[in-house]
Structures are given as C-alpha cells and as structure tokens.
Protein backbone atom coordinates (compact mmCIF):
# COMPACT_ATOMS: atom_id res chain seq x y z
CA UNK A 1 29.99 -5.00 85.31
CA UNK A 2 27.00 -7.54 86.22
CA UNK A 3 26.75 -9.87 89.25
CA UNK A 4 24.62 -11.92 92.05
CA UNK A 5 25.31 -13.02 95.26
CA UNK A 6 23.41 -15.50 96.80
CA UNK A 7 20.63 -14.40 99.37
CA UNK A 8 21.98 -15.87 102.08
CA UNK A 9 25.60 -13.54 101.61
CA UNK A 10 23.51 -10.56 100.95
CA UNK A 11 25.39 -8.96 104.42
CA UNK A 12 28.69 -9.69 103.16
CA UNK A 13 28.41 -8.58 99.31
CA UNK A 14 30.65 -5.80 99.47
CA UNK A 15 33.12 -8.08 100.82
CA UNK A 16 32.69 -10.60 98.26
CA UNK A 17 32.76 -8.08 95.66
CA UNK A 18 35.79 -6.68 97.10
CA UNK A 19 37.92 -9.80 97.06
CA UNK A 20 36.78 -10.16 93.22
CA UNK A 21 37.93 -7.08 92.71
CA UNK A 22 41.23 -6.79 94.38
CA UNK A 23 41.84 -10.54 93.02
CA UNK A 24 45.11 -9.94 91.13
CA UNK A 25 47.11 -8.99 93.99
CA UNK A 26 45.20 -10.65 97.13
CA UNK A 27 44.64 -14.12 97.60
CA UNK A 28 46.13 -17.20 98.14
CA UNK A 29 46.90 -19.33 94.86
CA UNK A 30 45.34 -22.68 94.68
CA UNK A 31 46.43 -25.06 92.16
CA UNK A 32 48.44 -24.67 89.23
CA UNK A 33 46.44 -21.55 87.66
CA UNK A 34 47.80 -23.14 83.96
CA UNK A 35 44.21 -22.54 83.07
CA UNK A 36 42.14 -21.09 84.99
CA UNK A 37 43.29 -19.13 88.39
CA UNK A 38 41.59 -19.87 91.33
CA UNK A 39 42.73 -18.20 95.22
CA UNK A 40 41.59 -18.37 98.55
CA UNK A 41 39.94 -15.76 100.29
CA UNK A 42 39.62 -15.09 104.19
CA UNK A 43 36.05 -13.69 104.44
CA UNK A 44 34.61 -13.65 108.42
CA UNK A 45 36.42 -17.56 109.10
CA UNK A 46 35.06 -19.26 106.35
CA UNK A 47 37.68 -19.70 103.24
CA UNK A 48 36.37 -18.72 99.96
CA UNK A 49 37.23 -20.12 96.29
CA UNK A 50 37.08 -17.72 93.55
CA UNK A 51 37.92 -18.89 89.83
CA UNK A 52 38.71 -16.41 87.29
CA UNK A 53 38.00 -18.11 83.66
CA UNK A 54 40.57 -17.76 81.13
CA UNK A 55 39.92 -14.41 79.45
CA UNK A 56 37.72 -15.36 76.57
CA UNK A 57 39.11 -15.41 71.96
CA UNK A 58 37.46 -12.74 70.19
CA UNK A 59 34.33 -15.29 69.13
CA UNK A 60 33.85 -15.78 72.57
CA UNK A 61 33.72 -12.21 74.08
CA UNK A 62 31.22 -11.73 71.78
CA UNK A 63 28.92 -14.57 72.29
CA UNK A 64 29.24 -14.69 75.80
CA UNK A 65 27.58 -11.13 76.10
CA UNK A 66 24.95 -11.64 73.17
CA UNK A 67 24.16 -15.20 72.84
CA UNK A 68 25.66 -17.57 75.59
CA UNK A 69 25.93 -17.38 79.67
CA UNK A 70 29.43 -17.16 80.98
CA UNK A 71 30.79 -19.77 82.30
CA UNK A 72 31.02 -17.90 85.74
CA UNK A 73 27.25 -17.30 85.31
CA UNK A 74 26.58 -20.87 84.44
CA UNK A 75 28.67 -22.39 87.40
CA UNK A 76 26.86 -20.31 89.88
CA UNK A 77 23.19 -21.21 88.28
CA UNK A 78 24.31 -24.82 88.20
CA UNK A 79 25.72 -25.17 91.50
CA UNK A 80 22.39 -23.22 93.10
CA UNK A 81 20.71 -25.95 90.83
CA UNK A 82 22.26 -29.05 91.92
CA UNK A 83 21.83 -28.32 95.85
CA UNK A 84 18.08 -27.66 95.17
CA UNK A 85 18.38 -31.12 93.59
CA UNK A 86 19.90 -32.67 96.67
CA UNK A 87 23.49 -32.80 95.00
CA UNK A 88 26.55 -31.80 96.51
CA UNK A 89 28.94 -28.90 95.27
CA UNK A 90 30.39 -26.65 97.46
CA UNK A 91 27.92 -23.96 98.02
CA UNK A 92 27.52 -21.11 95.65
CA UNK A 93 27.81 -17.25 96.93
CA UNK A 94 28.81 -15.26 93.91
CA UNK A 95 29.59 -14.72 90.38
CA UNK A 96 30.80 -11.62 88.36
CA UNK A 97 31.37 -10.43 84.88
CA UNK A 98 33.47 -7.50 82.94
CA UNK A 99 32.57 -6.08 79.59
CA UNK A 100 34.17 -3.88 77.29
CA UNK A 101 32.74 -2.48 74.39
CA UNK A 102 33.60 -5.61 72.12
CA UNK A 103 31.81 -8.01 74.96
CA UNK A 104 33.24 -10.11 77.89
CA UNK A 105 36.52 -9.09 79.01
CA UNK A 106 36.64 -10.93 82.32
CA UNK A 107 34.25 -13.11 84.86
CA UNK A 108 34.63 -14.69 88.15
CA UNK A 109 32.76 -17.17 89.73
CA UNK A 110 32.89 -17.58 94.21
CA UNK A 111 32.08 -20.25 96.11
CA UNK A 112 32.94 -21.73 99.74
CA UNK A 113 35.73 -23.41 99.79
CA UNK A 114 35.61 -27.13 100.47
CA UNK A 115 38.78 -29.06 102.42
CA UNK A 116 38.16 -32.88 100.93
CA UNK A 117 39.62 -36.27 101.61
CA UNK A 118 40.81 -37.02 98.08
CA UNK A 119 39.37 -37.05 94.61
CA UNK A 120 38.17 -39.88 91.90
CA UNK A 121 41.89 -38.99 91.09
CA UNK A 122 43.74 -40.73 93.90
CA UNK A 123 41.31 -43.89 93.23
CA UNK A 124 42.64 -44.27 89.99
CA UNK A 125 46.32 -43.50 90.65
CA UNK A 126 46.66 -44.89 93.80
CA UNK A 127 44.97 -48.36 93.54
CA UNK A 128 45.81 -49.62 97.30
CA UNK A 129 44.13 -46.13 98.32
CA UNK A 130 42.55 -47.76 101.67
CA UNK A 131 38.94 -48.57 101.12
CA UNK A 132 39.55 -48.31 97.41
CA UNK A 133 36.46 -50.53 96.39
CA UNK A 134 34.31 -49.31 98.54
CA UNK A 135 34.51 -45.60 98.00
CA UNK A 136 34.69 -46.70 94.12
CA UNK A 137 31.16 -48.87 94.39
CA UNK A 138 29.84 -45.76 96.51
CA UNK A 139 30.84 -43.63 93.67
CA UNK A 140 28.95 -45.36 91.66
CA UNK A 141 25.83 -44.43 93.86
CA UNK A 142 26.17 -40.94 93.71
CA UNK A 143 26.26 -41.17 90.04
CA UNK A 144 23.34 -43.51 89.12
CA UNK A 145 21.81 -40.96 91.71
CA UNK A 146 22.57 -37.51 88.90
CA UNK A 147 21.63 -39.95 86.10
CA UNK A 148 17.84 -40.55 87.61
CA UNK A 149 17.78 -36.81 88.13
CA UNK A 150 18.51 -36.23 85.12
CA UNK A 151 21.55 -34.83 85.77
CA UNK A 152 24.52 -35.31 82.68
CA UNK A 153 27.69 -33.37 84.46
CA UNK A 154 29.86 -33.03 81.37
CA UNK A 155 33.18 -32.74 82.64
CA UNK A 156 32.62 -36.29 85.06
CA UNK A 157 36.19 -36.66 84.81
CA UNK A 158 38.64 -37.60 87.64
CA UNK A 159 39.38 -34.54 89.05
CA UNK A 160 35.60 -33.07 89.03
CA UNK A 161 34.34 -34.93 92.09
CA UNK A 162 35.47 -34.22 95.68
CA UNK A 163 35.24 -37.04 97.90
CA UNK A 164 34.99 -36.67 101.89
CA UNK A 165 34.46 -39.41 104.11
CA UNK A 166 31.75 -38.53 106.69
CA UNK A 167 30.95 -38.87 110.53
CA UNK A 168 29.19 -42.02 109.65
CA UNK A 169 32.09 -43.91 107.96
CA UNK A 170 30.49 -43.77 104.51
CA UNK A 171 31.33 -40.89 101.63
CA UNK A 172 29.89 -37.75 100.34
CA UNK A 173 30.71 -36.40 97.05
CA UNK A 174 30.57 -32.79 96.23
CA UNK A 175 30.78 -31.61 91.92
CA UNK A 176 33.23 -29.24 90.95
CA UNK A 177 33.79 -27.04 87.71
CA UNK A 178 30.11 -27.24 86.49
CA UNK A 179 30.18 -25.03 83.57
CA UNK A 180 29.19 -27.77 81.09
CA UNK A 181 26.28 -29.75 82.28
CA UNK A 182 22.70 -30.61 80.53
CA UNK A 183 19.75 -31.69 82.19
CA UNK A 184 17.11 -34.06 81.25
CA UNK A 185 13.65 -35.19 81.79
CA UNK A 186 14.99 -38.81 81.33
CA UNK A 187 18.31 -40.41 80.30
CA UNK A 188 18.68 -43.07 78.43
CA UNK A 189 21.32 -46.64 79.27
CA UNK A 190 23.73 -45.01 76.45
CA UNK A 191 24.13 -41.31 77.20
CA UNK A 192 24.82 -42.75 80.88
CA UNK A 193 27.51 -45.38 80.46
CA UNK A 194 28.92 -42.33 77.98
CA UNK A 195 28.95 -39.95 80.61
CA UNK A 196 31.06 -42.52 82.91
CA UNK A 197 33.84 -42.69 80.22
CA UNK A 198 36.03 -40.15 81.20
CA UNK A 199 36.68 -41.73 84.64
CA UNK A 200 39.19 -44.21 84.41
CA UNK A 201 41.28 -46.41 81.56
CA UNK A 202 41.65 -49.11 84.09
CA UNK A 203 39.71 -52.09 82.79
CA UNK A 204 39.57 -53.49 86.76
CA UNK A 205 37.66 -50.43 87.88
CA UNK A 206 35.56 -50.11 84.87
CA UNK A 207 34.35 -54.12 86.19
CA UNK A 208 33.66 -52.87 89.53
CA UNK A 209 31.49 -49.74 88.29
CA UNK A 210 29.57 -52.05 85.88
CA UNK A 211 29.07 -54.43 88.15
CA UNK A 212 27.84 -51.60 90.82
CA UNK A 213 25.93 -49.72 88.29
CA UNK A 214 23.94 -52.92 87.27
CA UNK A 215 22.93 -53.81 90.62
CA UNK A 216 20.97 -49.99 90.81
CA UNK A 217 19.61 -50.00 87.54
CA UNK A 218 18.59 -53.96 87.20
CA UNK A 219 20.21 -53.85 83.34
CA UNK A 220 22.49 -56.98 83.08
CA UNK A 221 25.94 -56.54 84.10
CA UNK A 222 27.73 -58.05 80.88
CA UNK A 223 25.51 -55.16 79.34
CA UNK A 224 26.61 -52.30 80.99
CA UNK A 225 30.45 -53.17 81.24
CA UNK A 226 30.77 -53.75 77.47
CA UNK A 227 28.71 -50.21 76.61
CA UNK A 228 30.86 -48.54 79.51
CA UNK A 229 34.12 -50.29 77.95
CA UNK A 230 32.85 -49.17 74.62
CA UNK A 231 32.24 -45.59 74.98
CA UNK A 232 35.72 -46.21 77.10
CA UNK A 233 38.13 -46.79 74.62
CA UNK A 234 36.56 -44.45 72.03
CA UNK A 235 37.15 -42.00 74.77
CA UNK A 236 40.85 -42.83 75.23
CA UNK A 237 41.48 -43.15 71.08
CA UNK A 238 39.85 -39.77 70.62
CA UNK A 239 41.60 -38.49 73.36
CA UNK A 240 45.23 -39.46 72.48
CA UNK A 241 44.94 -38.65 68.52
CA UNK A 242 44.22 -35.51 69.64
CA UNK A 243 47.36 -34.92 71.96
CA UNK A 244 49.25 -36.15 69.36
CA UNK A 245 47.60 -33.90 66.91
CA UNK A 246 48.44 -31.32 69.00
CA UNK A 247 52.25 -32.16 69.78
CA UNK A 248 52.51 -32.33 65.86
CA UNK A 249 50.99 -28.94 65.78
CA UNK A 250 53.30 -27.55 68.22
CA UNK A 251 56.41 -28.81 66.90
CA UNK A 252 57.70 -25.23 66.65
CA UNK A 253 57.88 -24.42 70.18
CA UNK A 254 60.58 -26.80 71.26
C-alpha cells in the first residue's frame, strides 16, 4: 500500500485512511458508479468524496507501478497544483494505492466534497437555464484564465467543471476529474480553441464563447469561432464514428 494526505489533514489520517479502507461497504453512493465509484463520507461535519478508479487491464497494472502515476496519484498532485495556481477544484486531502505482486490492483483518490449550483452540463441542455449567457461568457473567463497559465485540462468536457454562483452574484468554477491534464510554459491560439471542443455541439454557444474568448485575447473574433468550430466538428465526427464503431463491435450482446 502507498499514500499521502495533505498536511493540513495530518490529524485526521487515520480517519481518512479508514473510510478508504472500509469503502466497499460504507459510504454513500454518488452518481452512477458505471465507471468509476465514487461515495460520500461523514468525516468531523465536512462530507468527503472518494473515487475508486476502475481496477486497471493487465498493461496497466503494470505500468502504473513501473512507469506511469496512477491516476489517483495524479488527481491529488494536480488538484494540490491547480489551487497553488489560483484555480479552483475542490480541495485535495488524500490519495491511496494497492499492489499485488503483478502491480496496481486498486487506488483511491479523496477530496472534500463540493455541493454546486449546476455544471457546463445544464448550460448546454437546458438553454433557458436563467442567466444562461452570462454564466456561459463568465465561463469563458475562467478558461482563457487556465490557458494563460498554462493550464490544458484534458477532459474540459461538460461535466468536468462545477459551477457555483457566489455571495457577489457572479460565478466560481471549481475542475473536477483531473487525471489527464498537461501544463505549459505557453499555449499557443490552436491547442486552445482545441481544448474548448469538447464543450458543446451547439453552434449558438460556440458564437458566444468566440465572441467572449476574442474580447480576452484581442485575436479577431471571425478567427477564433471558425478554429473553435473547426476543431468542433472534428470533435463530434471522431466522436460518433467511434460509438458507432463500437455498437458494431458489440453487436453480440443484444
């Protein structure tokens, strides 16, 4: 076993690591758990969120304990990254990982649990969401504000950012499921109109973005709405060949 709490939950570790360890039959299930499984935890009045990662293929037990950090490991580094950076997740306090003798059998990753208003989710299915445009344009803020960090979040998809609306009136956004990010000394127009891609299909909100984006980054508007659009729709047609690939594949099951 190998783990590391944060300093500030050094007082409470043995709870933490208690909770991990009684996880299969404690807890309160959040979400579907299709995937990955994540509960809530009780621990001293504040709610905690542990994920347990889908038990790893044979490849992947292997390189996980020789050549590659878990993704527990890496969703703890990243989150204690992104708050030095000034970006909101929900705070790290934990991550854990079980080996056998071929390599990674199991790992767990625990962080505060965070109640939000709604996700980039409800924007796009729910397009008379009140204060659609502006919490869509404010979006767009927070990520022009990762891209000049340097910051490419590689699963910016609808469900990855947690939007709460704050004392002030305005919006703070918090990243979930950070396993797969890079970060960069700069990066460049492309790479950041690619990383928006994933967001939405829906052309109108792709307009507002662009036209949001190019007001931060003073690179004409027609500019960045037909690279956005671009790396858009080659999203969308790599993304539905490959259901269909899939359903083809599957044909069996039914």
């Amino acid at each position: 076993m190998k783990y590391q709490t944060s300093p500030s939950v050094k007082s409470i570790e043995n709870k933490i690591l208690l909770c991990i360890s009684d996880f299969k039959t404690t807890g309160k299930l959040f979400g579907d758990g299709k995937r990955n499984i994540i509960k809530l935890f009780d621990l001293d009045g504040v709610t905690m969120n542990i994920k347990s990662f889908k038990i790893p293929n044979l490849i992947n037990k292997i390189a996980y304990r020789y050549f590659r950090k878990s993704k527990a490991r890496r969703s703890f580094e990243y989150a204690t990254l992104l708050l030095e950076k000034g970006i909101g997740t929900p705070q790290p306090l934990a991550y854990l990982e079980n080996y056998d003798w071929i390599g990674l059998k199991d790992s767990y990753y625990a962080s505060e649990h965070l109640d939000c208003d709604l996700t980039y989710r409800e924007l796009l299915e729910i397009p008379s969401y009140p204060d659609h445009e502006n919490i869509l344009r404010q979006f767009v803020h927070f990520s022009y504000s990762l891209h000049q960090k340097g910051i490419e979040f590689k699963d910016h998809s609808p469900g990855n950012t947690l939007i709460k609306k704050n004392s002030e009136g305005k919006y703070d956004f918090f990243l979930v499921d950070l396993n797969r990010m890079s970060f960069h000394e700069k990066m460049s127009f492309d790479l950041r109109m690619k990383n928006l891609c994933r967001l939405t299909p829906v052309k109108e909100m792709v307009v507002v973005m662009s036209n949001e984006y190019a007001k931060l980054s003073g690179e004409p508007e027609n500019l960045v709405f037909e690279t956005l659009w671009k790396h858009t729709a080659d999203f969308q047609e790599k993304f539905y060949r490959k259901k269909r690939l899939k359903k083809k594949l599957k044909f069996w099951k039914k």
